[in-house]
N, C-alpha and C. Protein backbone atom coordinates (compact mmCIF):
# COMPACT_ATOMS: atom_id res chain seq x y z
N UNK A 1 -32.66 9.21 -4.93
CA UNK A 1 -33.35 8.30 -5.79
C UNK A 1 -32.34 7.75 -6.81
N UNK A 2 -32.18 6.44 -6.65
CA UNK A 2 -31.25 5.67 -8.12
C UNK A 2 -31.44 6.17 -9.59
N UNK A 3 -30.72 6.23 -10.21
CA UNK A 3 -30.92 5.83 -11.46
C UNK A 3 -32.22 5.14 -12.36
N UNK A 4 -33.23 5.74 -12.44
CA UNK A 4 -34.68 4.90 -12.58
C UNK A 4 -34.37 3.82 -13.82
N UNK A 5 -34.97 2.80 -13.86
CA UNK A 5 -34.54 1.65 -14.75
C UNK A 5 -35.88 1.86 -15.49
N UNK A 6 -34.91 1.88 -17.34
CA UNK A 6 -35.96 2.03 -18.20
C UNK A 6 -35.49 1.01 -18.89
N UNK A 7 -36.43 1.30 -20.21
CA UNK A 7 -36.00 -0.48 -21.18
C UNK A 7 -34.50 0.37 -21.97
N UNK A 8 -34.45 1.51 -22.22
CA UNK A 8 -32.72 1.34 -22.81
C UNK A 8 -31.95 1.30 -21.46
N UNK A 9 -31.90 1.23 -20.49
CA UNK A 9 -31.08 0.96 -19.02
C UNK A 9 -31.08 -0.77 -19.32
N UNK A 10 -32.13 -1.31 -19.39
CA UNK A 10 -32.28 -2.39 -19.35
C UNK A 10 -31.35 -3.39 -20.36
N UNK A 11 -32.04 -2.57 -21.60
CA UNK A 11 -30.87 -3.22 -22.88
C UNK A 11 -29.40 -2.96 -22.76
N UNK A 12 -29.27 -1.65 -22.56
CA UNK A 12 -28.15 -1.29 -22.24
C UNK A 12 -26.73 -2.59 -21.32
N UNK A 13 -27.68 -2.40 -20.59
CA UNK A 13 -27.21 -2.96 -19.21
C UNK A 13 -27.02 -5.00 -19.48
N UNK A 14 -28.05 -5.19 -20.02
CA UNK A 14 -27.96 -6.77 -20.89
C UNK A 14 -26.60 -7.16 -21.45
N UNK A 15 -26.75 -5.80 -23.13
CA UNK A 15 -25.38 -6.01 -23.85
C UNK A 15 -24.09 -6.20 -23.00
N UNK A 16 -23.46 -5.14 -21.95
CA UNK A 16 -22.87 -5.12 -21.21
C UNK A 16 -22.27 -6.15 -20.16
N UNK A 17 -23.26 -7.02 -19.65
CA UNK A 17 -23.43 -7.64 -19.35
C UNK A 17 -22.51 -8.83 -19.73
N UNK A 18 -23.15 -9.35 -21.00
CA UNK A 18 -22.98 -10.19 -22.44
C UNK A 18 -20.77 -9.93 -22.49
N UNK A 19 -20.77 -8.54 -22.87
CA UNK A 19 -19.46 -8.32 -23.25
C UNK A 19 -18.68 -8.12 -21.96
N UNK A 20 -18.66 -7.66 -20.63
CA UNK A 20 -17.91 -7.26 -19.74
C UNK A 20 -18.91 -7.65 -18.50
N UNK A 21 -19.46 -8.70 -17.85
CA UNK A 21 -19.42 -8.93 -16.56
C UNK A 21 -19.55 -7.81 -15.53
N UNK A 22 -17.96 -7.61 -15.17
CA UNK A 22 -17.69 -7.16 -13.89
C UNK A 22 -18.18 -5.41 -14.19
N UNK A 23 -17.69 -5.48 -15.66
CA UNK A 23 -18.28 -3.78 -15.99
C UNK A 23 -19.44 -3.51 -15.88
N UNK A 24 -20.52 -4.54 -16.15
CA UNK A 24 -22.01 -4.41 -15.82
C UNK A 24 -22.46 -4.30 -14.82
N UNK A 25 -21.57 -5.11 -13.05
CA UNK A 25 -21.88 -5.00 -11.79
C UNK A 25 -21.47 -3.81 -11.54
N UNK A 26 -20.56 -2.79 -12.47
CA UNK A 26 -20.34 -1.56 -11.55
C UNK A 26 -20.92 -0.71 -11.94
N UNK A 27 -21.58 -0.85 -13.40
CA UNK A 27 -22.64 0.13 -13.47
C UNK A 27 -23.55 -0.38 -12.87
N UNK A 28 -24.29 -1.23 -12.70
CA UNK A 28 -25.34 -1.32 -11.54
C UNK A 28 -25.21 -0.58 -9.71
N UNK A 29 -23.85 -0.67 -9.45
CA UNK A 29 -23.26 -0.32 -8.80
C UNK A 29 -23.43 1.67 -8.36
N UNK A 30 -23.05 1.53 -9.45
CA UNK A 30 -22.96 3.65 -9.24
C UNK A 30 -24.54 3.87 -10.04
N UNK A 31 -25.75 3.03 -10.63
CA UNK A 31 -26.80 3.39 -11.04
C UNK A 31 -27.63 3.34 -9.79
N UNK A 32 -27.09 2.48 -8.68
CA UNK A 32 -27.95 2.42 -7.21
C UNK A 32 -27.73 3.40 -6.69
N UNK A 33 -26.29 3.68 -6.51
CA UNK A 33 -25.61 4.84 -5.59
C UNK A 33 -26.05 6.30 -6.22
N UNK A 34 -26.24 6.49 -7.39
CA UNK A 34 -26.91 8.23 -8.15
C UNK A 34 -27.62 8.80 -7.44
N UNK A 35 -27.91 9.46 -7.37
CA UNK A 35 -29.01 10.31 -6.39
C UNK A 35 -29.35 11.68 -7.66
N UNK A 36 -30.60 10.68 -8.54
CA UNK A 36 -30.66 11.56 -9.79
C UNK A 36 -31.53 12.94 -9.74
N UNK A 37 -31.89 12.76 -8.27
CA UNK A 37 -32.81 14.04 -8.16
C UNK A 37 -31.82 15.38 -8.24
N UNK A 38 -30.63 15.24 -7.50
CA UNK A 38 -29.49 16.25 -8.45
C UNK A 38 -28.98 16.28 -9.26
N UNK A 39 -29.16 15.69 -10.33
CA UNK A 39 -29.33 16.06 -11.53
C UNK A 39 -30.35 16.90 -12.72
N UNK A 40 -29.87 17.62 -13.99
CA UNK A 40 -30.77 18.15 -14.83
C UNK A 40 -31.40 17.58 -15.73
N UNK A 41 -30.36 16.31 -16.16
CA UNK A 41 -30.62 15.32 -17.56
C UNK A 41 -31.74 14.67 -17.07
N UNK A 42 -32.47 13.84 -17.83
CA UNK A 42 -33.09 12.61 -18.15
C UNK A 42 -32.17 11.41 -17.82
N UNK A 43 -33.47 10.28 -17.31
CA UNK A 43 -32.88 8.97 -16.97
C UNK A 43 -32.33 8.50 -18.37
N UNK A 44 -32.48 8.88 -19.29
CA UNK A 44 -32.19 8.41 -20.62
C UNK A 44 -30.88 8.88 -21.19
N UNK A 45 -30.46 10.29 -20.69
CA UNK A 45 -29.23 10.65 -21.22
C UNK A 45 -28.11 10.23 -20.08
N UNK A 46 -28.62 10.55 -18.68
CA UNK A 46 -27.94 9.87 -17.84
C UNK A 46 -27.49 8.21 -18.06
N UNK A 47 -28.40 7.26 -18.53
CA UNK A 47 -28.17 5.75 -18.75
C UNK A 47 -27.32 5.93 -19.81
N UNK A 48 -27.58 6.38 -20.38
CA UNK A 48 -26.34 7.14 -22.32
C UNK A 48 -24.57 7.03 -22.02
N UNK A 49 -25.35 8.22 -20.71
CA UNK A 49 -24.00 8.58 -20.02
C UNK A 49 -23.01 7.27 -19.66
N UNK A 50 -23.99 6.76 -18.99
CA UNK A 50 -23.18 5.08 -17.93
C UNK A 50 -22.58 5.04 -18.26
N UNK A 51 -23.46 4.00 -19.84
CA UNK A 51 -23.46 3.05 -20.42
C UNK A 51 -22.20 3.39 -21.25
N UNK A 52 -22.17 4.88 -21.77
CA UNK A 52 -20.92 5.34 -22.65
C UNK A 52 -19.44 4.98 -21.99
N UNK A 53 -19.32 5.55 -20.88
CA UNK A 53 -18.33 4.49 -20.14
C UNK A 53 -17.74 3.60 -19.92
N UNK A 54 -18.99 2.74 -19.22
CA UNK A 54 -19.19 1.41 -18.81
C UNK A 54 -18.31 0.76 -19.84
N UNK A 55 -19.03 0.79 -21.17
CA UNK A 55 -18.37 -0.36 -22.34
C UNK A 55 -17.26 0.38 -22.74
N UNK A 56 -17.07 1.41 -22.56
CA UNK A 56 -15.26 1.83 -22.99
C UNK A 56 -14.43 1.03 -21.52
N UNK A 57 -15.01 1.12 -20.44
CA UNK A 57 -13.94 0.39 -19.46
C UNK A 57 -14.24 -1.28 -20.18
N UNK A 58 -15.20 -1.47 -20.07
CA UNK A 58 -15.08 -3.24 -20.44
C UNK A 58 -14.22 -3.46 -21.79
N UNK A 59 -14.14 -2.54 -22.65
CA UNK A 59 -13.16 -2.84 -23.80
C UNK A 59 -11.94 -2.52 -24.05
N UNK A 60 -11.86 -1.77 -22.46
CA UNK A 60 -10.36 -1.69 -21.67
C UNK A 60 -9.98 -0.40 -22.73
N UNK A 61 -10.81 0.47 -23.55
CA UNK A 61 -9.94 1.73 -24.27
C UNK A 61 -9.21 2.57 -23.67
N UNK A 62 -8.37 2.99 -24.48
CA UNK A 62 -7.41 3.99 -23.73
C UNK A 62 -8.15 4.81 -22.88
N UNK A 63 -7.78 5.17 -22.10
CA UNK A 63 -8.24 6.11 -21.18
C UNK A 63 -9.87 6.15 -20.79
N UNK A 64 -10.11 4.71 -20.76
CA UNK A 64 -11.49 4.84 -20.17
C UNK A 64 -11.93 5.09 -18.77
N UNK A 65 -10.50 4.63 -17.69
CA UNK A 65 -10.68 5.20 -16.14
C UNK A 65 -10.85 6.40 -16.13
N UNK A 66 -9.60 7.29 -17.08
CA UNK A 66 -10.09 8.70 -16.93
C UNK A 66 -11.37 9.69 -17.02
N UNK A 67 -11.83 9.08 -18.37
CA UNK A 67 -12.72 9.55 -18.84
C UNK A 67 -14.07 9.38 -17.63
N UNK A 68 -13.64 8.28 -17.11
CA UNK A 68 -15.34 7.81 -16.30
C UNK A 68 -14.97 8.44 -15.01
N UNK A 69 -14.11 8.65 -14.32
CA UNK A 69 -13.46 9.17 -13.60
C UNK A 69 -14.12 10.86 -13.29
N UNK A 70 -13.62 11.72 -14.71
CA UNK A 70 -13.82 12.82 -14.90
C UNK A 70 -15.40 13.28 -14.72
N UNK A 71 -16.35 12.14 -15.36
CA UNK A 71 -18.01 11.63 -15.67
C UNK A 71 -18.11 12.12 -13.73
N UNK A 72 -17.59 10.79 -13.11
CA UNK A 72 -18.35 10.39 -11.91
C UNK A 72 -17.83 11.65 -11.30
N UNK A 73 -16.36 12.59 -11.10
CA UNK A 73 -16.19 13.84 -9.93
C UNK A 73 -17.63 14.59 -10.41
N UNK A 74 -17.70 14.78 -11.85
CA UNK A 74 -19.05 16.39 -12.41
C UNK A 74 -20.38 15.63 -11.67
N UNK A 75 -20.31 14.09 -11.11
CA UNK A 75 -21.31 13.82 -10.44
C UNK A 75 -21.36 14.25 -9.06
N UNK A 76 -20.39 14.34 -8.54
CA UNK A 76 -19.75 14.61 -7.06
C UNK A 76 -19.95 15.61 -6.62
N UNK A 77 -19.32 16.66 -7.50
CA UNK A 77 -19.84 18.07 -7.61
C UNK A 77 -21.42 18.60 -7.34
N UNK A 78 -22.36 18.26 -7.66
CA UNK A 78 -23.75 18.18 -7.69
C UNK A 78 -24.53 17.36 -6.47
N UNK A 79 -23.59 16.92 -6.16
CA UNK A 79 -24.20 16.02 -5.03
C UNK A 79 -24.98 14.61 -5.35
N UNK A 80 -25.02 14.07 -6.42
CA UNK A 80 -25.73 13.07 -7.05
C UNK A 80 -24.91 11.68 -6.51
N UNK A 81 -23.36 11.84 -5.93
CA UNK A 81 -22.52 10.61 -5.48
C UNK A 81 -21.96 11.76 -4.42
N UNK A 82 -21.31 10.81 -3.60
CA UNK A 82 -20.32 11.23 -2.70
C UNK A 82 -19.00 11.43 -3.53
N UNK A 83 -17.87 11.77 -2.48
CA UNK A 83 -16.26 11.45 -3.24
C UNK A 83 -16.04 10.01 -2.57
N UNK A 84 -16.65 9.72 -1.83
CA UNK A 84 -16.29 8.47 -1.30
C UNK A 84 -16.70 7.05 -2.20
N UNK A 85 -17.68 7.54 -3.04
CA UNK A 85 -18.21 6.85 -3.70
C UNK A 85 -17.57 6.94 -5.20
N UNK A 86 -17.13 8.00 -5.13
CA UNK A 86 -16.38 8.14 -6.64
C UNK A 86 -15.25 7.70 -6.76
N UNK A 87 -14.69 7.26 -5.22
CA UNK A 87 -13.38 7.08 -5.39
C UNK A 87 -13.36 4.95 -5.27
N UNK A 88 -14.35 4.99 -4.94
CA UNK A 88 -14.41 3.45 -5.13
C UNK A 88 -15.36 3.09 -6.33
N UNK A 89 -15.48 3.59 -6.91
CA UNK A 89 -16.10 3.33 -8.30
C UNK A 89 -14.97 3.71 -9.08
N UNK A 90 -13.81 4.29 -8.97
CA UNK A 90 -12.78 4.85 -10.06
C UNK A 90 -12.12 3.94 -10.00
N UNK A 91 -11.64 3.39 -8.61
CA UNK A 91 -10.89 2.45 -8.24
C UNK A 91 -11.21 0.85 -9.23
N UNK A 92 -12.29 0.60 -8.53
CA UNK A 92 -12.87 -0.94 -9.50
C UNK A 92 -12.72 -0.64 -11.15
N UNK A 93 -12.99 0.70 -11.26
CA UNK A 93 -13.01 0.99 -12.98
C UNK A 93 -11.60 0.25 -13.04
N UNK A 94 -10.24 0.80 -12.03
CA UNK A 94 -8.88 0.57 -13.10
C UNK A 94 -8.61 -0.68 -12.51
N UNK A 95 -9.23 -1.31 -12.20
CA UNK A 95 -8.97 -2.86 -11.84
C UNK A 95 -9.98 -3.46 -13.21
N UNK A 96 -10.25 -2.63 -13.69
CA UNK A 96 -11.34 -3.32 -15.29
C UNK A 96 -10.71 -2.70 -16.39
N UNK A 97 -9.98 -1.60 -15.95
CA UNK A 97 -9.81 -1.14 -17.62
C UNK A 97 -8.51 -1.08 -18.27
N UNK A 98 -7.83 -2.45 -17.85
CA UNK A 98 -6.89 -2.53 -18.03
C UNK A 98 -5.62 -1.62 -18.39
N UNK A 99 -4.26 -2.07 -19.09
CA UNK A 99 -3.04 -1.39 -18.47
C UNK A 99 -3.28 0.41 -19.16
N UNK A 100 -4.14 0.49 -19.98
CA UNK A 100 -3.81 2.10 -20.54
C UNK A 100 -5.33 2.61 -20.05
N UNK A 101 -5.86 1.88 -19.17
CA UNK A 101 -7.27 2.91 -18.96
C UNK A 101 -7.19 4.19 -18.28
N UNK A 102 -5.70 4.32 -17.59
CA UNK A 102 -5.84 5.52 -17.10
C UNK A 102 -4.58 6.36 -17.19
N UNK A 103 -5.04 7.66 -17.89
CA UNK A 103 -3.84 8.56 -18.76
C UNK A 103 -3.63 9.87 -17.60
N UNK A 104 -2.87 10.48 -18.19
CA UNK A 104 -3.09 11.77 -17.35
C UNK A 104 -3.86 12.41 -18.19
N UNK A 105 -4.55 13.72 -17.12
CA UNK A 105 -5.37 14.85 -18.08
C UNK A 105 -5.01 15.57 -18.87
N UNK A 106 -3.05 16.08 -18.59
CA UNK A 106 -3.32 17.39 -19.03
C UNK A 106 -1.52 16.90 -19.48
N UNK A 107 -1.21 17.14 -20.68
CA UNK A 107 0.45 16.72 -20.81
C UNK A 107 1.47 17.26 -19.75
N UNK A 108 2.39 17.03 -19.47
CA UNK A 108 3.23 17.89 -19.06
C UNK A 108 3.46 19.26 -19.93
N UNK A 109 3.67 20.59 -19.00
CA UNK A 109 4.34 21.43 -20.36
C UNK A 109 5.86 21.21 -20.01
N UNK A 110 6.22 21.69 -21.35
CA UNK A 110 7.60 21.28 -21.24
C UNK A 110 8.25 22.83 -21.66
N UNK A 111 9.47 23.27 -20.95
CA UNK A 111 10.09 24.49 -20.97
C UNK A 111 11.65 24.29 -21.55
């Protein structure tokens, strides 16, 4: 079952829209593809979730591939997306989130 569309999905998804385009088709994108019945949250913290993303990739912040990246595998895990699906939703993210959207996780250590 998708992502159920409520009125903050809706607003959400408007603003977004308004400011980032292509960022709004890919949350529509991975809100079709969810399969929220494996999930624990609410359609409301889940849309929270997206949307928290979503507009960090459209405003191109540092490390917003990662971050959404990290979001969509804890989805993968659960079974709510595929990896196949996470990996083409990560993909379109760094074609949106421009040149610093995607950092590494963990520094190098250094000896």
């Amino acid at each position: 079952m998708p992502l159920p569309v409520t009125p903050l999905y809706e607003q959400r998804l408007l603003d977004l829209r308004t400011m980032a385009p292509n960022a709004a088709e890919l949350a529509e994108q991975i809100a079709l593809a969810m399969r929220s019945e494996y999930l624990s949250q609410s359609a409301e913290v889940l849309a929270l979730d997206l949307f928290t993303h979503l507009d960090s990739v459209g405003r191109q912040e540092a490390g917003c591939v990662t971050h959404l990246a990290v979001w969509l595998y804890r989805l993968a895990e659960v079974k709510a997306l595929s990896h196949a699906q996470v990996t083409t939703f990560v993909a379109g993210a760094a074609s949106l989130g421009g040149a610093t959207g995607v950092v590494p996780l963990l520094a190098p250590i250094l000896n």
